[in-house]
PDB file of N, CA and C in Angstrom:
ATOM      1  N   UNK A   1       0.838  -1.186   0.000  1.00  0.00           N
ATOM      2  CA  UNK A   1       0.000   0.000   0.000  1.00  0.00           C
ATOM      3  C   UNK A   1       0.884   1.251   0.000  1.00  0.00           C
ATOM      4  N   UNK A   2       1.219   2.220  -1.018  1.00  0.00           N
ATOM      5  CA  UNK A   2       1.427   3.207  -0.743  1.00  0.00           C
ATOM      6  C   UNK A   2       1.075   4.387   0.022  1.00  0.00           C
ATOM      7  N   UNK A   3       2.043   4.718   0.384  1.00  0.00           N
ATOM      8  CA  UNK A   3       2.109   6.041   1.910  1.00  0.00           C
ATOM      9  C   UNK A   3       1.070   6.960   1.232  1.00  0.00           C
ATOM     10  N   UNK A   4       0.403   7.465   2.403  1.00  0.00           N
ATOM     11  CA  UNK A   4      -0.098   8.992   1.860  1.00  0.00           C
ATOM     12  C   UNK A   4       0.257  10.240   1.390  1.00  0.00           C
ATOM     13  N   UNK A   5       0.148  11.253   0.448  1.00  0.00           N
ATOM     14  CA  UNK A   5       0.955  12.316   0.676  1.00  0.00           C
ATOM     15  C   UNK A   5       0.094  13.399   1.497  1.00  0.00           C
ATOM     16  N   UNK A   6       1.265  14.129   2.244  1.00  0.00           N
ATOM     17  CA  UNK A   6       0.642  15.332   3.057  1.00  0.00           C
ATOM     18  C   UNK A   6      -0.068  16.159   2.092  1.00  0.00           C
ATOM     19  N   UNK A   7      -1.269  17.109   2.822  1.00  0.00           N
ATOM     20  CA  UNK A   7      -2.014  18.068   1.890  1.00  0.00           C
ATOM     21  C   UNK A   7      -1.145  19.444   2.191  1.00  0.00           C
ATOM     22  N   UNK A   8      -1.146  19.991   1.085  1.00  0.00           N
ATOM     23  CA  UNK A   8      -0.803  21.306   0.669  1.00  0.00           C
ATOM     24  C   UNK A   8      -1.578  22.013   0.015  1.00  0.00           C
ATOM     25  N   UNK A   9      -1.669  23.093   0.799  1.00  0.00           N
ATOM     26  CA  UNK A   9      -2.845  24.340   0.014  1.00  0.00           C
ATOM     27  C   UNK A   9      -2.445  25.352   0.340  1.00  0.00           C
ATOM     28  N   UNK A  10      -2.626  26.115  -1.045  1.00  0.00           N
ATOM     29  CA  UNK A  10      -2.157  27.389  -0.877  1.00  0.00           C
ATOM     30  C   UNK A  10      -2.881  28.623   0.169  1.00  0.00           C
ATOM     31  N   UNK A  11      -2.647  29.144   1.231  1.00  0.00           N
ATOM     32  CA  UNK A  11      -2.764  29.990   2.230  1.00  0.00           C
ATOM     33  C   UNK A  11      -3.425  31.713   1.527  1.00  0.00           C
ATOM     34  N   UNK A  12      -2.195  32.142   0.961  1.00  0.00           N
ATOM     35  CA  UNK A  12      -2.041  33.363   0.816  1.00  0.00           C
ATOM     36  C   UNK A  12      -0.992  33.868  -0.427  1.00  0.00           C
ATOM     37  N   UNK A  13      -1.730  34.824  -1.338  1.00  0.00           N
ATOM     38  CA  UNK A  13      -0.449  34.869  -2.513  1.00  0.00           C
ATOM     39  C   UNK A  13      -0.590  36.652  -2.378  1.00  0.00           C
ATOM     40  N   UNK A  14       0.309  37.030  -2.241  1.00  0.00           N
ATOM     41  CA  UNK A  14       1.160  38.427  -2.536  1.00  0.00           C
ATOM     42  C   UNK A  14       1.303  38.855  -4.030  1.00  0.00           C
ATOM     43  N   UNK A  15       1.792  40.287  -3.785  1.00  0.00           N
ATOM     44  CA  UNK A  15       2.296  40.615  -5.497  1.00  0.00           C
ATOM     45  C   UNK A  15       3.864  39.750  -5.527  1.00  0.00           C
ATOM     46  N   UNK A  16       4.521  39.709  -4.409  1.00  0.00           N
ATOM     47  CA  UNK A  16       5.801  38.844  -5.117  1.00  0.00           C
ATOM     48  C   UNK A  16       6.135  37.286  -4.711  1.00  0.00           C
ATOM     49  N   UNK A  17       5.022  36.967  -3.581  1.00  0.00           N
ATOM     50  CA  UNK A  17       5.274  35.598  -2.944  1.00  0.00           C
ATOM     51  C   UNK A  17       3.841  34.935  -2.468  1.00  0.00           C
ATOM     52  N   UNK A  18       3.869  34.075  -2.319  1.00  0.00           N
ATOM     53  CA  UNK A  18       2.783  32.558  -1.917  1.00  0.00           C
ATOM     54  C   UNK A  18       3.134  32.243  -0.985  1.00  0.00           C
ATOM     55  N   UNK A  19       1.805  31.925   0.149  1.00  0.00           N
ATOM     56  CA  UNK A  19       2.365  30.952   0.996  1.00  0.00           C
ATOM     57  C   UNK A  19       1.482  30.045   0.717  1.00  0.00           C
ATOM     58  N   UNK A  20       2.449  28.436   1.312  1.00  0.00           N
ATOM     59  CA  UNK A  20       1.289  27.142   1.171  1.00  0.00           C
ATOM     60  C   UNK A  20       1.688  26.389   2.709  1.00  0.00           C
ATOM     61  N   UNK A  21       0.377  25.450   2.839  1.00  0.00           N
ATOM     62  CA  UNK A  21       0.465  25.033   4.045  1.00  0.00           C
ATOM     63  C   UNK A  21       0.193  23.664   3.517  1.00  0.00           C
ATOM     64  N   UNK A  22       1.373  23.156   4.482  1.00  0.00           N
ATOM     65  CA  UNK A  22       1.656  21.445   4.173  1.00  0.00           C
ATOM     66  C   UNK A  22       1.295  21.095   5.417  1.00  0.00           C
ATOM     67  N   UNK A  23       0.203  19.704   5.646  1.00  0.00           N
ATOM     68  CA  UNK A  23      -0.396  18.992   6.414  1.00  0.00           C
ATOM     69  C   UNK A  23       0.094  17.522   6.610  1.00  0.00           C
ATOM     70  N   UNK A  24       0.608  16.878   7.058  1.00  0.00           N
ATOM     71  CA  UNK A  24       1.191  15.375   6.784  1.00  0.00           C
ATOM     72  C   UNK A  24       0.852  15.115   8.494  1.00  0.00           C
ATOM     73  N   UNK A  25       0.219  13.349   8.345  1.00  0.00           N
ATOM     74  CA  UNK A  25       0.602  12.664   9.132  1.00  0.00           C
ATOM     75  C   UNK A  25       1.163  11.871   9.077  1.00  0.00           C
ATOM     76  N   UNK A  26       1.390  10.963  10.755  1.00  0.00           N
ATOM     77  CA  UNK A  26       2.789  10.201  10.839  1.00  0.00           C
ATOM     78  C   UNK A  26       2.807   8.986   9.576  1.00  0.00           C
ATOM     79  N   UNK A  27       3.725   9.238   9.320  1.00  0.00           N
ATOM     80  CA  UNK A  27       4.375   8.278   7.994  1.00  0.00           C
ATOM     81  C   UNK A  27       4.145   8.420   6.964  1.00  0.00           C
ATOM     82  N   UNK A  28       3.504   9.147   6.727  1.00  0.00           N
ATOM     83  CA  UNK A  28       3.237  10.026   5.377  1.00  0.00           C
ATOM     84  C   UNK A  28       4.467  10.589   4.317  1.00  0.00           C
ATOM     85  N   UNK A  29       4.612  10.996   3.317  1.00  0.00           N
ATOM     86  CA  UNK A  29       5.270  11.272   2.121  1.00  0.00           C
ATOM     87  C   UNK A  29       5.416  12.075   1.023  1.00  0.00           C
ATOM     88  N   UNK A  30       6.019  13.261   1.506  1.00  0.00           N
ATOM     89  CA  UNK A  30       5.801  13.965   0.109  1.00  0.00           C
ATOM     90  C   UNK A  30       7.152  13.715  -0.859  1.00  0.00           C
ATOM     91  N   UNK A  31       6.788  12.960  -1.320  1.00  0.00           N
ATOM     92  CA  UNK A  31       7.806  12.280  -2.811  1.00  0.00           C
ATOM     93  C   UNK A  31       8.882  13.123  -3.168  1.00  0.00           C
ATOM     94  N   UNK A  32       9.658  12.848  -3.822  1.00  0.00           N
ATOM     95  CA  UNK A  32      10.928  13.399  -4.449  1.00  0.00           C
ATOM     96  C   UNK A  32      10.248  14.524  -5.248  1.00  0.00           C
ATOM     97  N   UNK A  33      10.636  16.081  -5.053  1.00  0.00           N
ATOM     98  CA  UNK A  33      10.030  17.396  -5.714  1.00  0.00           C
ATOM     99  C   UNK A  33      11.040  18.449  -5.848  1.00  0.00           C
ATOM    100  N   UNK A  34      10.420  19.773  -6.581  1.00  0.00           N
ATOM    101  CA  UNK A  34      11.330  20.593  -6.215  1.00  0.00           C
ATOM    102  C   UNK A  34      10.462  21.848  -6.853  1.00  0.00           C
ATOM    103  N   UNK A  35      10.908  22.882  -6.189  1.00  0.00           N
ATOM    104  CA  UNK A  35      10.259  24.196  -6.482  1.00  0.00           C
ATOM    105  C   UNK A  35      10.882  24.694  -7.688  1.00  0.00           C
ATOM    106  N   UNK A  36      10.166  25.512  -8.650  1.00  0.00           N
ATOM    107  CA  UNK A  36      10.660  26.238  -9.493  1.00  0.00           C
ATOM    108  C   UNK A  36      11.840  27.497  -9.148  1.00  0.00           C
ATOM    109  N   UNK A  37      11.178  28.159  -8.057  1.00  0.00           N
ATOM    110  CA  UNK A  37      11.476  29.037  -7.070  1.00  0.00           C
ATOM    111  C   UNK A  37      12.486  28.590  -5.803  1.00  0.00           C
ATOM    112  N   UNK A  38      13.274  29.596  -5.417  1.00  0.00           N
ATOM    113  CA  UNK A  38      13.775  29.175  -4.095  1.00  0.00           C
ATOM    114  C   UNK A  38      12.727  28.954  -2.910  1.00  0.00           C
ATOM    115  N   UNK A  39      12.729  28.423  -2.111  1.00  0.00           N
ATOM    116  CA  UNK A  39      11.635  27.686  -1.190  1.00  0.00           C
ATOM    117  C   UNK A  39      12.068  28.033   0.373  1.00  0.00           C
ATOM    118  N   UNK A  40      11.213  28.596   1.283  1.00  0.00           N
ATOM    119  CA  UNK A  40      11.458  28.600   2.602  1.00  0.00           C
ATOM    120  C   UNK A  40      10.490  27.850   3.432  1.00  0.00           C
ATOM    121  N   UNK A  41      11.251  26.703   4.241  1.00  0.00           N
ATOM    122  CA  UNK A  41       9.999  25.762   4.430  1.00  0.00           C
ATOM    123  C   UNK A  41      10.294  25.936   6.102  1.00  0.00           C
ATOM    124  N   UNK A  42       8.992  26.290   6.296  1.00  0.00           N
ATOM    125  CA  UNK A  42       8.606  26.558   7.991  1.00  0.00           C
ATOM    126  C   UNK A  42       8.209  25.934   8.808  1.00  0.00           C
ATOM    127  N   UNK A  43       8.677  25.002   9.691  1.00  0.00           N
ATOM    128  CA  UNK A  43       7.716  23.472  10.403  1.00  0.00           C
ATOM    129  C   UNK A  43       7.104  24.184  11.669  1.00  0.00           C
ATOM    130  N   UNK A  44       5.894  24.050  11.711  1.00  0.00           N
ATOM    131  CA  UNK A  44       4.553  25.002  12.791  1.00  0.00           C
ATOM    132  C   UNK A  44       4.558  23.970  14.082  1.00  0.00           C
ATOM    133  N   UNK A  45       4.530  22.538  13.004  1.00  0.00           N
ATOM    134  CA  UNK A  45       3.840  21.576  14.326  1.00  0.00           C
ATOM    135  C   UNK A  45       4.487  20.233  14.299  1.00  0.00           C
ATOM    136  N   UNK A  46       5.045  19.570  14.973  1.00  0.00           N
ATOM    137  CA  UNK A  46       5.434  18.138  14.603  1.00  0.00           C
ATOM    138  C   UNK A  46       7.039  18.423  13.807  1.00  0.00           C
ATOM    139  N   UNK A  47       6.955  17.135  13.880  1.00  0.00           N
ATOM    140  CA  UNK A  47       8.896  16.372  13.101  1.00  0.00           C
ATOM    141  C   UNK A  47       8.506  15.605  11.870  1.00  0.00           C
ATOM    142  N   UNK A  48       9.319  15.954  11.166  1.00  0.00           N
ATOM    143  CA  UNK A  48       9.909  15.318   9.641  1.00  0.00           C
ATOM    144  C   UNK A  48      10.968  15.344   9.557  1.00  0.00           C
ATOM    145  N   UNK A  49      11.503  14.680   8.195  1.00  0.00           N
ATOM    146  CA  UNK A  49      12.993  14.322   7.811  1.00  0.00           C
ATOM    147  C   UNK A  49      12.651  14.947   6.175  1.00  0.00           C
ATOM    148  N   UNK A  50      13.574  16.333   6.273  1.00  0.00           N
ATOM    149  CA  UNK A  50      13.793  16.584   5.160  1.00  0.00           C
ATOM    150  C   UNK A  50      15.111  16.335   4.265  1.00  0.00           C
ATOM    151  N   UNK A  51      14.916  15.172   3.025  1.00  0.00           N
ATOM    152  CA  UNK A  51      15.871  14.687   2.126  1.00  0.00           C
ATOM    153  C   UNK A  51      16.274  15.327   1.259  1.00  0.00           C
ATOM    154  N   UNK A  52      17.479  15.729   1.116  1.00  0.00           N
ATOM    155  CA  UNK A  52      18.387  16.729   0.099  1.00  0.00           C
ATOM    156  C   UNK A  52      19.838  16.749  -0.050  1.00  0.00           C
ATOM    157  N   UNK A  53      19.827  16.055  -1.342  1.00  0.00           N
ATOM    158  CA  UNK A  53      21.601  15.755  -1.857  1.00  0.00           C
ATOM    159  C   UNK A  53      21.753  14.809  -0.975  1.00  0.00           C
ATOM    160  N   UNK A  54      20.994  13.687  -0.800  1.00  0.00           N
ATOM    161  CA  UNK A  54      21.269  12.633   0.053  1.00  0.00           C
ATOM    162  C   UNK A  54      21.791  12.732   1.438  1.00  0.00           C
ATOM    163  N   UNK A  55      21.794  13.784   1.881  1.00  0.00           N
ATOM    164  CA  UNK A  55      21.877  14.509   3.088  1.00  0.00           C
ATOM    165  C   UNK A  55      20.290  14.516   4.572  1.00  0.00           C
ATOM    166  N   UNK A  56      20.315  14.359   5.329  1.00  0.00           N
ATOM    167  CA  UNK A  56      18.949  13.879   6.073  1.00  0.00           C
ATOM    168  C   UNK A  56      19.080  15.020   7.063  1.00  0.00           C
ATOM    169  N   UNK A  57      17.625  15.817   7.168  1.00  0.00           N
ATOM    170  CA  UNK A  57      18.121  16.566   8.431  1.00  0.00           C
ATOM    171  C   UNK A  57      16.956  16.625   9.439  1.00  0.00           C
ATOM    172  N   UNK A  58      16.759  16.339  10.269  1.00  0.00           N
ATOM    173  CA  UNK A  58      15.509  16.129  11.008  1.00  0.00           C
ATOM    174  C   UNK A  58      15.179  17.883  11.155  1.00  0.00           C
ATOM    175  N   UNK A  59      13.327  18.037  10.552  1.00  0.00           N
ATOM    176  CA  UNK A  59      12.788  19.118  11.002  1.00  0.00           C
ATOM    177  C   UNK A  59      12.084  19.386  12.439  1.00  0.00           C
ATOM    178  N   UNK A  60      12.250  20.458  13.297  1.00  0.00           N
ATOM    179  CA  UNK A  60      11.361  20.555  14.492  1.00  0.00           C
ATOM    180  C   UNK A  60      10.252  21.636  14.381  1.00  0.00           C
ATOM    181  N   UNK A  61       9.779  21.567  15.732  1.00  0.00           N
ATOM    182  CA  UNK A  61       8.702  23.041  16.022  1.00  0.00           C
ATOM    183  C   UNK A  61       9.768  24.507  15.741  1.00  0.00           C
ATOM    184  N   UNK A  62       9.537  25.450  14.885  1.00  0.00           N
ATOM    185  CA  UNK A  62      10.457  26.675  14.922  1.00  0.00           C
ATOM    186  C   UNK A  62      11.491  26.547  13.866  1.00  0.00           C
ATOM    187  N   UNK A  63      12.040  25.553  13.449  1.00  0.00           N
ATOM    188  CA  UNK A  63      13.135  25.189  12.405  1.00  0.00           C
ATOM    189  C   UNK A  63      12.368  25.751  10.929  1.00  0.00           C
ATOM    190  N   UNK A  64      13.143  26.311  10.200  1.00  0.00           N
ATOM    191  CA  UNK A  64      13.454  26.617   8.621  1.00  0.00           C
ATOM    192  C   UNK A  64      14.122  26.180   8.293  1.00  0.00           C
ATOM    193  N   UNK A  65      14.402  26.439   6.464  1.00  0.00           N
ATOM    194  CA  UNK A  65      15.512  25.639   5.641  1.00  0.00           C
ATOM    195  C   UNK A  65      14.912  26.589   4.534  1.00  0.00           C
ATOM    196  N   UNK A  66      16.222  26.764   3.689  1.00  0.00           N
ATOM    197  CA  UNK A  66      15.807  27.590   2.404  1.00  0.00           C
ATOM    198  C   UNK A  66      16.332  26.641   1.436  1.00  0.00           C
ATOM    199  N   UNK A  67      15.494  26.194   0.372  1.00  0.00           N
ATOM    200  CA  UNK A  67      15.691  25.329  -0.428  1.00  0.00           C
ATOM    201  C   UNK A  67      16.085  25.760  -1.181  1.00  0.00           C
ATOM    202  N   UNK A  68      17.407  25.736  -2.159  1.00  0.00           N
ATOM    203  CA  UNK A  68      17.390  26.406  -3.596  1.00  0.00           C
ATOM    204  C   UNK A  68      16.626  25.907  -4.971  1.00  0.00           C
ATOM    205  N   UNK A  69      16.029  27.133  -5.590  1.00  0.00           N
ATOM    206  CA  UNK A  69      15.041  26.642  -6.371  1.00  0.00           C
ATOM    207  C   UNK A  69      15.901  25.359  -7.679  1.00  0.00           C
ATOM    208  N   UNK A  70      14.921  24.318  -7.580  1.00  0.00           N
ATOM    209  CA  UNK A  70      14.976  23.417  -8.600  1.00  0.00           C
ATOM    210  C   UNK A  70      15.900  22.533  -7.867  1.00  0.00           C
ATOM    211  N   UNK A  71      16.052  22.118  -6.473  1.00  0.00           N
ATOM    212  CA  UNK A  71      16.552  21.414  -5.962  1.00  0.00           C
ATOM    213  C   UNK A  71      15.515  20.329  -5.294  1.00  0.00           C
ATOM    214  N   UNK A  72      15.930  19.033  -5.872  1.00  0.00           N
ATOM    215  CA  UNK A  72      15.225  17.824  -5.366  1.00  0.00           C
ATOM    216  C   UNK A  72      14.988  17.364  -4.176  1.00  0.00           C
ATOM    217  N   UNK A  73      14.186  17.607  -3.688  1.00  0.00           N
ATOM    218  CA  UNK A  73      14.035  17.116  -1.731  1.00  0.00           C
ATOM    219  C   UNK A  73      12.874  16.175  -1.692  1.00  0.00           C
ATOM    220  N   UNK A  74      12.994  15.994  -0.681  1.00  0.00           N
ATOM    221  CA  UNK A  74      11.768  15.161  -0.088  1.00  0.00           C
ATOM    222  C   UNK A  74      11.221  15.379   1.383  1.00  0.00           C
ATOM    223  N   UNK A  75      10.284  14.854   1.753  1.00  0.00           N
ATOM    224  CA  UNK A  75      10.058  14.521   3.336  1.00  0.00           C
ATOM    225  C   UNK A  75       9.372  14.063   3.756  1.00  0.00           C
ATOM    226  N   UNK A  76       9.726  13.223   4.533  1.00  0.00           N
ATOM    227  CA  UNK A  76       9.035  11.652   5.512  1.00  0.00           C
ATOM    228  C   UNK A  76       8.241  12.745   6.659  1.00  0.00           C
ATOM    229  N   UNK A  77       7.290  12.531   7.059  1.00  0.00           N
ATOM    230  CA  UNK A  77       6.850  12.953   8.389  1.00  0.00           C
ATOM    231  C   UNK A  77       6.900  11.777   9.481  1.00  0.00           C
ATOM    232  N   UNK A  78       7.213  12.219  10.320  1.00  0.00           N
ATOM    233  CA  UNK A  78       7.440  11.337  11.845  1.00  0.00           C
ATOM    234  C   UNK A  78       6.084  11.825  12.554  1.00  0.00           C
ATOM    235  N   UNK A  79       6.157  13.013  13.161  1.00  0.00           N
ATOM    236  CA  UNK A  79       5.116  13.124  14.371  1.00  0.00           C
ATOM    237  C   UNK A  79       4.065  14.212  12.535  1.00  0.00           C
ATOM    238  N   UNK A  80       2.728  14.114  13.351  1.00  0.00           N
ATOM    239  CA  UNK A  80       1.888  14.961  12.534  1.00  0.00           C
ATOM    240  C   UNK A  80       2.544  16.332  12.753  1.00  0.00           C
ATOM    241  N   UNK A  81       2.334  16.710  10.910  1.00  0.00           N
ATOM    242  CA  UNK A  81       2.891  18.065  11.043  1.00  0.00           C
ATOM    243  C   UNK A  81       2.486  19.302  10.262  1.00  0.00           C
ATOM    244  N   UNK A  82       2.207  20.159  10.043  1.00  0.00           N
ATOM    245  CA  UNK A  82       1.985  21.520   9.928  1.00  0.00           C
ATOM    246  C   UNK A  82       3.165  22.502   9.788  1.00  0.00           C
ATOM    247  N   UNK A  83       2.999  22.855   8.451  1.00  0.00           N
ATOM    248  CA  UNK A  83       4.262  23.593   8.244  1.00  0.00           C
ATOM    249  C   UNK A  83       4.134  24.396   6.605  1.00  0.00           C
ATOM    250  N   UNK A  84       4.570  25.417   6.501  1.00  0.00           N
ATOM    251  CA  UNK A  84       4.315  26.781   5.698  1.00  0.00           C
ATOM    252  C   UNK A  84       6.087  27.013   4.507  1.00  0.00           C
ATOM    253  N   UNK A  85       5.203  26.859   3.524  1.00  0.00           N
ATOM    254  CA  UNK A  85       6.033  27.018   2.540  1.00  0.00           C
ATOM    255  C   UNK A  85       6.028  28.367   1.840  1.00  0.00           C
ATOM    256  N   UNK A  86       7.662  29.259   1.936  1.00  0.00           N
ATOM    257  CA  UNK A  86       7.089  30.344   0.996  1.00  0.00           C
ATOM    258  C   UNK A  86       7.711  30.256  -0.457  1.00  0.00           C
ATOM    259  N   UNK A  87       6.959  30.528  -1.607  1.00  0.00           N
ATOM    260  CA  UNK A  87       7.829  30.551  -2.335  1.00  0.00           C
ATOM    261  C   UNK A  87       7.655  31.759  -3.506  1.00  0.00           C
ATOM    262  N   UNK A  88       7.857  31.996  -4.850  1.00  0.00           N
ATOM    263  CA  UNK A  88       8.030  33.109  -5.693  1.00  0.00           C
ATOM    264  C   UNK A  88       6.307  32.899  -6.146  1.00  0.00           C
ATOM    265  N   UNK A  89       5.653  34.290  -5.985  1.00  0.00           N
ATOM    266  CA  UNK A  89       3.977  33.761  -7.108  1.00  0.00           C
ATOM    267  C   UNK A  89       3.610  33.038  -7.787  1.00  0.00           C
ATOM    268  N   UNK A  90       4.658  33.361  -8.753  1.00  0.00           N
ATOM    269  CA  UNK A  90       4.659  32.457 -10.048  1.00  0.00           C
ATOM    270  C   UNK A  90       5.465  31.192  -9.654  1.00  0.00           C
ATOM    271  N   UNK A  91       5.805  30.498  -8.607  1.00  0.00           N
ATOM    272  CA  UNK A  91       6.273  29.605  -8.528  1.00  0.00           C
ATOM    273  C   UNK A  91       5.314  28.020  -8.552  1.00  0.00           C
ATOM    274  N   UNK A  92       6.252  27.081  -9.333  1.00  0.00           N
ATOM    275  CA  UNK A  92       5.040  25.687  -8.988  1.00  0.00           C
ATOM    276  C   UNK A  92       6.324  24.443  -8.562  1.00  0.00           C
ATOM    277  N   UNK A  93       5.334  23.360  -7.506  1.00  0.00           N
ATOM    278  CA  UNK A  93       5.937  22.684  -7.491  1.00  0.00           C
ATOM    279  C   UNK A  93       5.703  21.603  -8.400  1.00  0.00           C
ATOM    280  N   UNK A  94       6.887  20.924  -8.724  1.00  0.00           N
ATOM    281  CA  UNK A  94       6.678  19.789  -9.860  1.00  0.00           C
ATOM    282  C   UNK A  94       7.678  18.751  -9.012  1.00  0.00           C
ATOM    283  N   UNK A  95       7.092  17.540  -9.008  1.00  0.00           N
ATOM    284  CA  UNK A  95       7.084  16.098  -8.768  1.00  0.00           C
ATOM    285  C   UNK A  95       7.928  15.287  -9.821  1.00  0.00           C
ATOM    286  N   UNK A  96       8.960  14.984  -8.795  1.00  0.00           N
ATOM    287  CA  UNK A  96       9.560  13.353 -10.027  1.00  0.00           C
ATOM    288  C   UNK A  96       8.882  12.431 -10.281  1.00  0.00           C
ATOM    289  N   UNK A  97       9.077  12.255 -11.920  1.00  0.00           N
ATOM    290  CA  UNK A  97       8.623  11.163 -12.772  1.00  0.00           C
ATOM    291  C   UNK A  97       8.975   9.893 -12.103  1.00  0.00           C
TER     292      UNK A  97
END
């Protein structure tokens, strides 16, 4: 059975930026992705493991990370989590094939 992916919906869009709010529970999956845009990802509630350059870094309550745009990440959620993505207006995320 494949994992669930967390929900993401967009919050709020500006004249130069978006925010989106990512929802995941425990064991959940948001797949190998990457922003068009550089990405600032904000964890509100709960732990994940965000994957990048094969590098693992556990997210907490209060922790950021600025993704550079068009860089491949991922993230496992551990505890349920809540957490705010900003990125460029015109930005989209696109999913590996």
């Amino acid at each position: 059975m494949e994992n669930q992916k967390p929900q993401m919906n967009t919050l709020q869009v500006g004249e130069q930026f978006k925010v989106l709010e990512v929802i995941g529970v425990p064991n959940s999956d948001m797949p190998l992705h990457y922003c068009t845009s550089e990405a600032v990802l904000i964890i509100h509630v709960g732990r994940a493991i965000l994957t990048m350059d094969n590098f693992e870094k556990e997210m907490k309550l209060g922790m950021s990370v600025i993704i550079p745009a068009k860089k491949e990440h991922s993230l496992k959620i551990i505890d349920s989590v809540k957490a705010y993505v900003v990125i460029a207006r015109d930005a989209t995320i696109e999913f590996a094939q």
